[in-house]
Protein backbone atom coordinates (compact mmCIF):
# COMPACT_ATOMS: atom_id res chain seq x y z
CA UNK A 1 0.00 0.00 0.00
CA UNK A 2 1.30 3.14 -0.96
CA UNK A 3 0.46 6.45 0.19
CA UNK A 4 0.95 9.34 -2.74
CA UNK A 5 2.20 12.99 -1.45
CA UNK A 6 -1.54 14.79 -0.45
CA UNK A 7 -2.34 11.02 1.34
CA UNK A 8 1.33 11.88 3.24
CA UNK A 9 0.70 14.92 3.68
CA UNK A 10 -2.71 14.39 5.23
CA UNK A 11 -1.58 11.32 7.12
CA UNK A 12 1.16 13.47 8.84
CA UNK A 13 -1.11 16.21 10.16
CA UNK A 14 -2.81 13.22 11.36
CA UNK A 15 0.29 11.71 13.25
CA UNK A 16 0.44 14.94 14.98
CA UNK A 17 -2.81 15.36 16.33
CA UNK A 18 -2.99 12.23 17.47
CA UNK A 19 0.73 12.98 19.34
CA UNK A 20 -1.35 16.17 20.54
CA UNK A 21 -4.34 14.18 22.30
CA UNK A 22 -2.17 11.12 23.57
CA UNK A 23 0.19 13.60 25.43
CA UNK A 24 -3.11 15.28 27.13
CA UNK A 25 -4.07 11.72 27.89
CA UNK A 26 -0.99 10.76 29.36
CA UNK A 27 0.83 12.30 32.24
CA UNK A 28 3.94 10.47 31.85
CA UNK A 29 4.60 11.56 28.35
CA UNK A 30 3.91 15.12 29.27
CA UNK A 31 6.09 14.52 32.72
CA UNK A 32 8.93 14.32 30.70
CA UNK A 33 8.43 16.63 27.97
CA UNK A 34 8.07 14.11 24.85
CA UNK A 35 7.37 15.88 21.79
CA UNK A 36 4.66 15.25 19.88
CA UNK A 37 5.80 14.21 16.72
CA UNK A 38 7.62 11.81 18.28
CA UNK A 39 4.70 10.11 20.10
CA UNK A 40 2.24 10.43 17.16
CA UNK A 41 5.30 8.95 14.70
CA UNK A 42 6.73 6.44 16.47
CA UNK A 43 2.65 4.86 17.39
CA UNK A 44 1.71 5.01 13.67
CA UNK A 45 5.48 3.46 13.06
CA UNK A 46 4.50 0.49 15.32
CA UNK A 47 1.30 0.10 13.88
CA UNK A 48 2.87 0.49 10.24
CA UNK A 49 5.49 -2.57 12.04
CA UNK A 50 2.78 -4.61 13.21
CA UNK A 51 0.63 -4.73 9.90
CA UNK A 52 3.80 -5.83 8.20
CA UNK A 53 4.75 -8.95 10.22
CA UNK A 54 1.23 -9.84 11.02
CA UNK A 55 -0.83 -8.75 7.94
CA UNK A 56 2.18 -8.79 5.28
CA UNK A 57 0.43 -5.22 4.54
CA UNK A 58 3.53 -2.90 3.57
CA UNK A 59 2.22 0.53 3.56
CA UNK A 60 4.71 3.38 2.11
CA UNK A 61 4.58 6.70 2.80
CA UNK A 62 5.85 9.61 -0.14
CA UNK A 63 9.00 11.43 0.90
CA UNK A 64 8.51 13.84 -1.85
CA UNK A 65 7.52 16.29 0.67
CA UNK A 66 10.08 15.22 3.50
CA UNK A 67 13.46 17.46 2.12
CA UNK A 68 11.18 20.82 0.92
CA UNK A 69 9.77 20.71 4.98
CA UNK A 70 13.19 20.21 6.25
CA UNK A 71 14.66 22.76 3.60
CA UNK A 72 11.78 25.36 4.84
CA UNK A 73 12.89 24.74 8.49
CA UNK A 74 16.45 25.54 7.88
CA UNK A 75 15.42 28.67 6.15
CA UNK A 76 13.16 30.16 8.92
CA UNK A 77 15.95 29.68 11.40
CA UNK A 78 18.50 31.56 8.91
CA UNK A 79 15.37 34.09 8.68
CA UNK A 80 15.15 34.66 12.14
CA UNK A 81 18.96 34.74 13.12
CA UNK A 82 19.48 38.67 14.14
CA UNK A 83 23.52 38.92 13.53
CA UNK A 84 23.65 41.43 16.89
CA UNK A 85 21.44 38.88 18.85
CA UNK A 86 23.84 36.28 18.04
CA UNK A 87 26.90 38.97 19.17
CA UNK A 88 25.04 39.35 22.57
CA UNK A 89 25.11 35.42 22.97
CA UNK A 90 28.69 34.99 21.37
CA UNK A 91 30.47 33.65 24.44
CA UNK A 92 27.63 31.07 25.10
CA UNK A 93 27.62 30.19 21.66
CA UNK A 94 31.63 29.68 21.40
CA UNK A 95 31.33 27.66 24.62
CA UNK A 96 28.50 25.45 23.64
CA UNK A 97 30.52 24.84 20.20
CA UNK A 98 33.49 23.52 22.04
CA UNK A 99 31.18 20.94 24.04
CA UNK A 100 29.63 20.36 20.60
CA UNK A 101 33.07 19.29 19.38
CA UNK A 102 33.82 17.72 22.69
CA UNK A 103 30.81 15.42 21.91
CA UNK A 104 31.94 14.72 18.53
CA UNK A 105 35.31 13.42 19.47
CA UNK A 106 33.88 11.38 22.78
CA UNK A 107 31.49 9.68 19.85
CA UNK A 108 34.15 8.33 17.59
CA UNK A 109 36.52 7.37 20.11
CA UNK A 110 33.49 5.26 22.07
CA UNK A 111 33.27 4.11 18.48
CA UNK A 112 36.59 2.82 17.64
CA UNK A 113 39.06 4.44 20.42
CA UNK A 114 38.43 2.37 23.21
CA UNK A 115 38.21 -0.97 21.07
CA UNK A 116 34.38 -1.28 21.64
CA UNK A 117 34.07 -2.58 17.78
CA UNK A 118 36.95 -4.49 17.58
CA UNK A 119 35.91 -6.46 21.08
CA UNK A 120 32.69 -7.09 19.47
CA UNK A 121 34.08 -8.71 16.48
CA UNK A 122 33.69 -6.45 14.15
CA UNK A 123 35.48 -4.39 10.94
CA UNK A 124 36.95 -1.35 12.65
CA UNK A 125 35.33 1.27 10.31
CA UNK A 126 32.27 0.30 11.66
CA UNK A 127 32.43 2.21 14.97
CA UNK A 128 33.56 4.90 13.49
CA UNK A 129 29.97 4.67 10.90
CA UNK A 130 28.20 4.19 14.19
CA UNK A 131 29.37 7.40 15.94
CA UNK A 132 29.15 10.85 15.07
CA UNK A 133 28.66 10.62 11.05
CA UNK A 134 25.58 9.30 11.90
CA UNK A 135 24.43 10.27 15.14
CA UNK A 136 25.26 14.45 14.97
CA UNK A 137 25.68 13.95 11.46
CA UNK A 138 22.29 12.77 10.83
CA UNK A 139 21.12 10.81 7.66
CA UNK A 140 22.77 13.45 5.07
CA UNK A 141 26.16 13.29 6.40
CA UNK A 142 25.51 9.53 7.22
CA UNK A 143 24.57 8.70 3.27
CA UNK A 144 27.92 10.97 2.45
CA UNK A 145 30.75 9.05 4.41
CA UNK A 146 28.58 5.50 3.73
CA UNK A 147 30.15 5.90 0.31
CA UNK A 148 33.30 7.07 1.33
CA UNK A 149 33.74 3.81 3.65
CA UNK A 150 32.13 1.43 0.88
CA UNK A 151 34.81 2.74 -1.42
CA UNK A 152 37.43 3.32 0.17
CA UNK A 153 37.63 0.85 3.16
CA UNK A 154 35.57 -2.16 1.82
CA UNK A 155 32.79 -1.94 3.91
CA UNK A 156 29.85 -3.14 2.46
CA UNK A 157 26.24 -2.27 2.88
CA UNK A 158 27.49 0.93 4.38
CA UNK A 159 24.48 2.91 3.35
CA UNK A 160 22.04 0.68 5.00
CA UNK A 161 24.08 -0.10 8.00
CA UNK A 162 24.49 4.36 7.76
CA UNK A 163 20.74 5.09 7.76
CA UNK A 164 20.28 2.20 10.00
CA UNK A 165 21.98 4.04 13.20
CA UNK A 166 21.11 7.43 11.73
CA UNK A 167 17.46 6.32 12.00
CA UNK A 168 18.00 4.49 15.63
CA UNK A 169 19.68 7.94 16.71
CA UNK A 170 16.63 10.22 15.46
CA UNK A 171 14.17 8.26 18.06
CA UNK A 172 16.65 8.24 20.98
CA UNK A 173 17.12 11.76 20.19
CA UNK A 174 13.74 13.02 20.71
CA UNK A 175 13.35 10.50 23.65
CA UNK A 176 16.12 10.97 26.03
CA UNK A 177 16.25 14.93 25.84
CA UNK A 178 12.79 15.47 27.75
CA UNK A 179 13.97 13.17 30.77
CA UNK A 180 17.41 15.07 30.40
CA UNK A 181 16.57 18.56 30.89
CA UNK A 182 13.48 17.06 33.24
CA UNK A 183 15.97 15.75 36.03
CA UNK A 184 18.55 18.66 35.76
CA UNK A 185 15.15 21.05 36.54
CA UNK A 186 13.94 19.34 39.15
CA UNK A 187 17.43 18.36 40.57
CA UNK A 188 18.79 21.55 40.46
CA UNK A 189 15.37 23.30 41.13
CA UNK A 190 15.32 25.25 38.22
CA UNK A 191 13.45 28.11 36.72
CA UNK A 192 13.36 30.69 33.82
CA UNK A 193 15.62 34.20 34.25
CA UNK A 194 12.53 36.22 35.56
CA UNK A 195 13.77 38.68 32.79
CA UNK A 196 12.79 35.76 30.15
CA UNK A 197 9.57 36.57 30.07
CA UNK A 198 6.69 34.80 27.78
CA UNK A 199 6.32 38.49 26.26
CA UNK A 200 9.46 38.65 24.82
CA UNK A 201 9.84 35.31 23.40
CA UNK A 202 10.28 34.05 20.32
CA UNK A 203 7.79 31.92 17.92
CA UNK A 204 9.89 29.05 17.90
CA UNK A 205 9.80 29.19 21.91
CA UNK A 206 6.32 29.80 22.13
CA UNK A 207 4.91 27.64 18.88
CA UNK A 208 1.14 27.53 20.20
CA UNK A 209 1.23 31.39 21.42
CA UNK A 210 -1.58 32.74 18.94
CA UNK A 211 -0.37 36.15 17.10
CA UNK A 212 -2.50 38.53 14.78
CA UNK A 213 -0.95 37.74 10.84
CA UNK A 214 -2.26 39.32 7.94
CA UNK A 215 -2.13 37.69 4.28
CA UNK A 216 0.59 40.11 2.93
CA UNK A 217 2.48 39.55 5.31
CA UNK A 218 2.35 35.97 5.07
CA UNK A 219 3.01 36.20 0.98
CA UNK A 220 5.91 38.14 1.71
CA UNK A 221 7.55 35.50 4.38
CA UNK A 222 7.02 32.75 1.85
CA UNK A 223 8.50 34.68 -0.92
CA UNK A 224 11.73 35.40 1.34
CA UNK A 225 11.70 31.25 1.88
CA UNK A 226 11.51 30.59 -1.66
CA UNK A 227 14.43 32.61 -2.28
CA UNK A 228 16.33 30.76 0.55
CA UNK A 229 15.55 27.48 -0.97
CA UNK A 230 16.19 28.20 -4.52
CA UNK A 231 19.50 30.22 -4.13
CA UNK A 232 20.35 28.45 -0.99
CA UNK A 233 20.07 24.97 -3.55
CA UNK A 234 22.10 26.69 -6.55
CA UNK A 235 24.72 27.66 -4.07
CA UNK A 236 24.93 23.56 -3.02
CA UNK A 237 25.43 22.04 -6.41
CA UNK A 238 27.96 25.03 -7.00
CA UNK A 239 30.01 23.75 -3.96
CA UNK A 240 29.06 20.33 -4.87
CA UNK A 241 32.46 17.90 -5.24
CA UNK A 242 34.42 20.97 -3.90
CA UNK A 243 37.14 20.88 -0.47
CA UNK A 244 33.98 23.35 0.68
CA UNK A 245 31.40 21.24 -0.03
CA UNK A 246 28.29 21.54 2.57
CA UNK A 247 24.79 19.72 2.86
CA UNK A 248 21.95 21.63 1.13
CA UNK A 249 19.79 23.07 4.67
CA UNK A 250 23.30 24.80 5.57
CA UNK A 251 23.54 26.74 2.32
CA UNK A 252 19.94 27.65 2.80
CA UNK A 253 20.21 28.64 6.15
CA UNK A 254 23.28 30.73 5.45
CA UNK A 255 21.39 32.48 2.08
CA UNK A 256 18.22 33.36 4.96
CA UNK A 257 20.78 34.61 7.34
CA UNK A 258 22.62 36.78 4.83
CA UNK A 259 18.94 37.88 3.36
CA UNK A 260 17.74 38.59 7.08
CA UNK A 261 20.40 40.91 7.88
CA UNK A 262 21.47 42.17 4.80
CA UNK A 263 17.65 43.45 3.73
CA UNK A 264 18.04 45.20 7.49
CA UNK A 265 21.34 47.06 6.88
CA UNK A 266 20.12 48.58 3.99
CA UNK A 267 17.01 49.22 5.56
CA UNK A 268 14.88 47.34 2.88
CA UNK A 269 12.70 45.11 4.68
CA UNK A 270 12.20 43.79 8.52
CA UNK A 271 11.60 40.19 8.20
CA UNK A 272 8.38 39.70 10.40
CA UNK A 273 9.60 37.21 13.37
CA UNK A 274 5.87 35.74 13.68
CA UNK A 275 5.29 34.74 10.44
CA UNK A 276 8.82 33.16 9.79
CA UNK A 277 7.86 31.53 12.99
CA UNK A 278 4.55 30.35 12.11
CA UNK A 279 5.70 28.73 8.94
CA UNK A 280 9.23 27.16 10.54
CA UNK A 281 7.05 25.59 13.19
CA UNK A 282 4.43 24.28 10.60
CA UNK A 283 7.22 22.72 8.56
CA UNK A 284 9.05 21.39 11.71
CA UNK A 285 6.46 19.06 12.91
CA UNK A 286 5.24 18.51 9.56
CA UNK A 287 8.87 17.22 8.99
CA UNK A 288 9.14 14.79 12.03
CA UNK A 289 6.05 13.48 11.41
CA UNK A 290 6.78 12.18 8.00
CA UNK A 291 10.33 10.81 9.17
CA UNK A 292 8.77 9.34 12.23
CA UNK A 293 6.15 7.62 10.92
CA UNK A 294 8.53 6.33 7.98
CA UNK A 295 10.38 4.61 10.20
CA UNK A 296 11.19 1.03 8.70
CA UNK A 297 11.32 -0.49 12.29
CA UNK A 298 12.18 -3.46 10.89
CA UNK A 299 15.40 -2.31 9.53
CA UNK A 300 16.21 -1.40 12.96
CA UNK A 301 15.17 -4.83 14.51
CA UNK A 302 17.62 -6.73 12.03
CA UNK A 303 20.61 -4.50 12.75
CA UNK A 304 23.17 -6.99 14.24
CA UNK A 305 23.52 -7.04 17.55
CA UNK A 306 27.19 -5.57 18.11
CA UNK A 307 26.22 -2.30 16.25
CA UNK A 308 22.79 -1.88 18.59
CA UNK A 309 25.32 -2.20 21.31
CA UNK A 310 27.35 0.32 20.06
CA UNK A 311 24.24 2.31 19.63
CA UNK A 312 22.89 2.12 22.87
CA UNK A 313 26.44 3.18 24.62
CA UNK A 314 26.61 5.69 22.36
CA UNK A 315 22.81 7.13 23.45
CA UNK A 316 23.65 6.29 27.39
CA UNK A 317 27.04 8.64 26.63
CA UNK A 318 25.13 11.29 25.24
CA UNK A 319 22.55 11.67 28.18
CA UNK A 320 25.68 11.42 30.58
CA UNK A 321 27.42 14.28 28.25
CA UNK A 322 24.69 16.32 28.20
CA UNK A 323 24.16 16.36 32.30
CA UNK A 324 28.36 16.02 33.34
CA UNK A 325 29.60 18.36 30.64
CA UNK A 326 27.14 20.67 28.37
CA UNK A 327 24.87 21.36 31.43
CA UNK A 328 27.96 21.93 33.58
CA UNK A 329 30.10 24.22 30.77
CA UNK A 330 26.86 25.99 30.10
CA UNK A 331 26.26 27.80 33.27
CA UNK A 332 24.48 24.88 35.52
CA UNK A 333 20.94 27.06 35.42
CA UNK A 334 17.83 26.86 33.64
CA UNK A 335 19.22 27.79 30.04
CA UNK A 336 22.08 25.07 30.87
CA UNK A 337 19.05 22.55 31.19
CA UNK A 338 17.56 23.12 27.93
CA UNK A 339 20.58 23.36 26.08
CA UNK A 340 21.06 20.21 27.29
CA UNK A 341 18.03 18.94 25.83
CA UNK A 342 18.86 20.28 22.62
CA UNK A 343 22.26 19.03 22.74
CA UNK A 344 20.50 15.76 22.84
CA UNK A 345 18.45 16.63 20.26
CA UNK A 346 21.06 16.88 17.16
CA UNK A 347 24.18 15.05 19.27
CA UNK A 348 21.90 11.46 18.80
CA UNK A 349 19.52 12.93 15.50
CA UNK A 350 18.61 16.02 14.00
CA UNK A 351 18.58 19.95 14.59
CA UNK A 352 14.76 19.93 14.01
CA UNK A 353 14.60 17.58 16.55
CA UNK A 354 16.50 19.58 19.36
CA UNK A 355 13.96 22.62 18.64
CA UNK A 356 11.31 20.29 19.33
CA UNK A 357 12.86 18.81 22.43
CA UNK A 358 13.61 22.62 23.45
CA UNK A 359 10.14 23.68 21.94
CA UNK A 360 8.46 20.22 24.59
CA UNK A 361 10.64 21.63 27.74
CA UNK A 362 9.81 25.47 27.34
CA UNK A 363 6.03 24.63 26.77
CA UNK A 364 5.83 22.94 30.43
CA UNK A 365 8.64 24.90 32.18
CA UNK A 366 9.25 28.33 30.92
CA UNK A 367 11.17 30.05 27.41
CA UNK A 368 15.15 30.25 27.66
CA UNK A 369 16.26 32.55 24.78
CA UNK A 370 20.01 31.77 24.96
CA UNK A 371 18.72 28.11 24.40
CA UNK A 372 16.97 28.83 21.00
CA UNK A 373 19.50 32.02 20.12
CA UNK A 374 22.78 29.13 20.11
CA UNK A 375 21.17 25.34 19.13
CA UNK A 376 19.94 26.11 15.74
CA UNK A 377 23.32 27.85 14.56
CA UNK A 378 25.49 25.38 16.26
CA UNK A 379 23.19 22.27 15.42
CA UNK A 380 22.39 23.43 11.83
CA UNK A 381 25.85 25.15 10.46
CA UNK A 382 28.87 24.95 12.96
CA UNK A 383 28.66 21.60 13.73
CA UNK A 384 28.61 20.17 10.21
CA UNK A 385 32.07 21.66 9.61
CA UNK A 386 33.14 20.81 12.78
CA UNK A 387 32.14 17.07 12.20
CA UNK A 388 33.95 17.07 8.94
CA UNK A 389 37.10 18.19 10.22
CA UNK A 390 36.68 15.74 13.42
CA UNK A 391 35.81 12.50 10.98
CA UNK A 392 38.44 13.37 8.88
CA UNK A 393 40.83 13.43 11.73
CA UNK A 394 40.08 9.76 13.09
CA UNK A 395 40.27 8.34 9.14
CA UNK A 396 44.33 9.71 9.70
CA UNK A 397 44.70 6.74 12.23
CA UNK A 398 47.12 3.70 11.52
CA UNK A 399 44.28 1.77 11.88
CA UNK A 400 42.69 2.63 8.91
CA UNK A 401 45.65 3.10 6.83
C-alpha cells in the first residue's frame, strides 16, 4: 500500500494530532516533555510494524515532501537569526561549540578508540559509521561518508548499516532529551531568568502562542523562503564535489541569514519574526512526522547485535554528556538545562529535533532565549564543519591506513 504525497501529507497532520491528544491523555509523556511528533510517529510506526509482520500489509509513505519541509525549516531559522542577537550570545555560543566538538570526538573514540568494535568482532570502520557521522551527522552526512567507507575501506552495505543508526539515533534523540533537561530542573530546582519573560519570546519558543498575521504579510515570508531554498540549492550544487562542499539546509540557512540581515542594513525590509515563525514551526512538525512515521522499524530490529550495542552506549554517553559536561560548561541554570536537551536533540539525530525537544521543555517549564539564540546555529551550520574536520581526523589513524 502506498500512500501518494496529499495522502502523506494528510496522514502526517494526522500523526500529529494524534501525538497532541495522547500527550493530554498521558501524564507520563507530558512529565517528561516528549514531543509530539515523536509520540504520534513512532505509534503510527509500530502500527505500520505490526501490519507488516502480522498482515504482510507494507504501507509506504511519499517522501517527496520530507526534504522541501526540512529545507523550509532551515530557512526560517537563517530568517530569524538577528547577527547582533547572536553577538550578545557569542560567548555562550563559542562555549556550547566547544562541548559540541567535545561530543563529537567522545562519539568516535566510544566508536573505535576504546576498542568497543573491535571487542565485538567487528570491521573497525564500523564504529567509526556508528558514531558521530551518523548520530550528529544525521542521515545526510551519514549517506555521504557510507560511500566514502564502501569505497574506500571495503565496507559493504554501508548505506544501509548508515541510515540504519542514523534512524536508531533520530528516536533516541527526541526520547532521552525530555527526561534530560526534566531531572537537571527538578534536581537543580530550576526556573526561567525572571527577565525571560513569555512576552518577549520568540515563535519558535512559544509555537502555540496565537499572534494577529495578515495575508501580505504571510506572501511576503514565503516569498523570502523561496528565495532561501532556490538560491540556498544553486549555491549547493555550486560547492558540490568541492574541499567546501556543505549539505543543502546549511547553504539555505546561510542564504536566509545573509537575506535577514542584509535586507536590514540597507534598511529594505524587517523580516516579520511571527510569520517566519509560524511557517518554521508548521514545517518542523510537519517534517518529524513524516520521518517518524517512515520509520522502517524493521530495519532497525535486524541490525546486528554488536552495532545496537554500540548504539545504545553511544545514546547512554550522550545523556551522561549532556548532564556532566554541556549542562555543567553551560552555566548549571535553567538555560544550561535546555541546552542540554537540545544538545541531545542533534548530538543522537537532528537539529529539528533539538527545537522540538527545546520547543516540549519550554512549553511545560518556561522560554530560555540563549537556548533557541545558540542550538539552531550550532546544530544546523557549525557543527557540520566541525564534524567534517573531526571524521576526517580519526580516518588519519594507523588503523585505517
Amino acid at each position: 500500500m502506498s500512500l501518494d504525497t496529499l495522502a502523506t501529507l494528510m496522514a502526517a497532520s494526522l500523526v500529529l494530532l494524534l501525538g497532541r491528544q495522547i500527550l493530554a491523555r498521558v501524564r507520563i509523556l507530558r512529565t517528561y516533555s516528549i514531543p509530539e511528533p515523536v509520540v504520534g510517529g513512532l505509534l503510527v510506526a509500530l502500527l505500520v510494524f505490526a501490519l507488516r509482520r502480522v498482515l504482510q500489509i507494507d504501507v509506504r509513505f511519499d517522501a517527496t515532501l520530507q526534504a522541501p519541509l526540512m529545507l523550509t525549516f532551515f530557512a526560517t531559522i537563517g530568517l530569524n537569526a538577528d547577527l547582533a542577537g547572536l553577538k550578545a550570545g557569542g560567548r555562550s555560543l563559542i562555549v556550547f561549540l566547544g562541548a559540541v566538538v567535545g561530543l563529537l570526538v567522545m562519539q568516535d573514540a566510544l566508536g573505535i578508540g576504546i576498542g568497543l568494535a573491535w571487542a565485538l568482532g567487528q570491521e573497525r570502520i564500523l564504529g567509526l559509521l556508528g558514531a558521530s557521522v551518523t548520530l550528529s551527522g544525521g542521515h545526510g552526512t551519514g549517506a555521504a561518508w557510507a560511500r566514502v567507507f564502501a569505497e574506500r575501506h571495503g565496507l559493504a552495505a554501508a548505506t544501509e548499516i548508515a541510515i540504519a543508526c542514523a534512524t536508531f539515533g533520530l528516536i533516541l534523540g527526541g526520547l532521552i532529551g525530555g527526561p534530560v533537561a526534566r531531572f537537571l530542573i527538578t534536581r537543580y530546582g530550576l526556573a526561567p531568568n525572571p527577565e525571560s519573560d513569555i512576552a518577549g519570546a520568540t515563535g519558535f519558543e512559544q509555537p502555540k502562542a496565537v499572534h494577529p498575521i495578515t495575508a501580505d504579510a504571510f506572501i511576503e515570508t514565503v516569498a523570502l523562503i523561496a528565495v532561501c531554498l532556490a538560491v540556498g540549492s544553486v549555491l549547493a550544487s555550486w560547492l558540490a564535489g568541492t574541499a567546501f562542499e556543505l549539505p543543502a539546509f546549511v547553504c539555505v540557512l546561510f542564504v536566509g541569514v545573509v537575506l535577514r540581515n542584509g535586507l536590514a542594513a540597507l534598511g529594505w525590509y524587517q523580516v516579520l519574526e511571527r510569520e517566519v515563525s509560524l511557517l518554521g514551526n508548521v514545517s518542523l512538525g510537519l517534517f518529524l512526522a513524516i520521518a517518524l512515521m517512515s520509520l522502517r522499524l524493521g530495519d532497525l530490529a535486524s541490525l546486528a547485535l554488536p552495532l545496537f550495542a554500540i548504539l545504545v552506549v553511544q545514546a547512554m554517553a550522550m545523556a551522561g554528556y549532556a548532564i556532566f559536561v554541556t549542562f555543567r560548561v553551560m552555566g548549571r541554570n535553567y538555560d544550561a538545562a535546555v541546552l542540554a536537551a537540545g544538545h541531545c536533540g542533534f548530538g543522537l539525530g537532528a537539529t529539528p529535533t533539538a527545537i522540538a525537544n527545546m520547543q516540549a521543555i519550554t512549553g511545560r517549564f518556561g522560554p530560555s532565549h540563549l537556548a533557541f539564540l545558540v542550538v539552531p546555529m550550532v546544530g544546523a551550520f557549525f557543527i557540520d564543519i566541525a564534524n567534517a574536520i573531526v571524521i576526517k581526523l580519526f580516518l588519519l589513524l594507523p588503523i585505517y591506513g
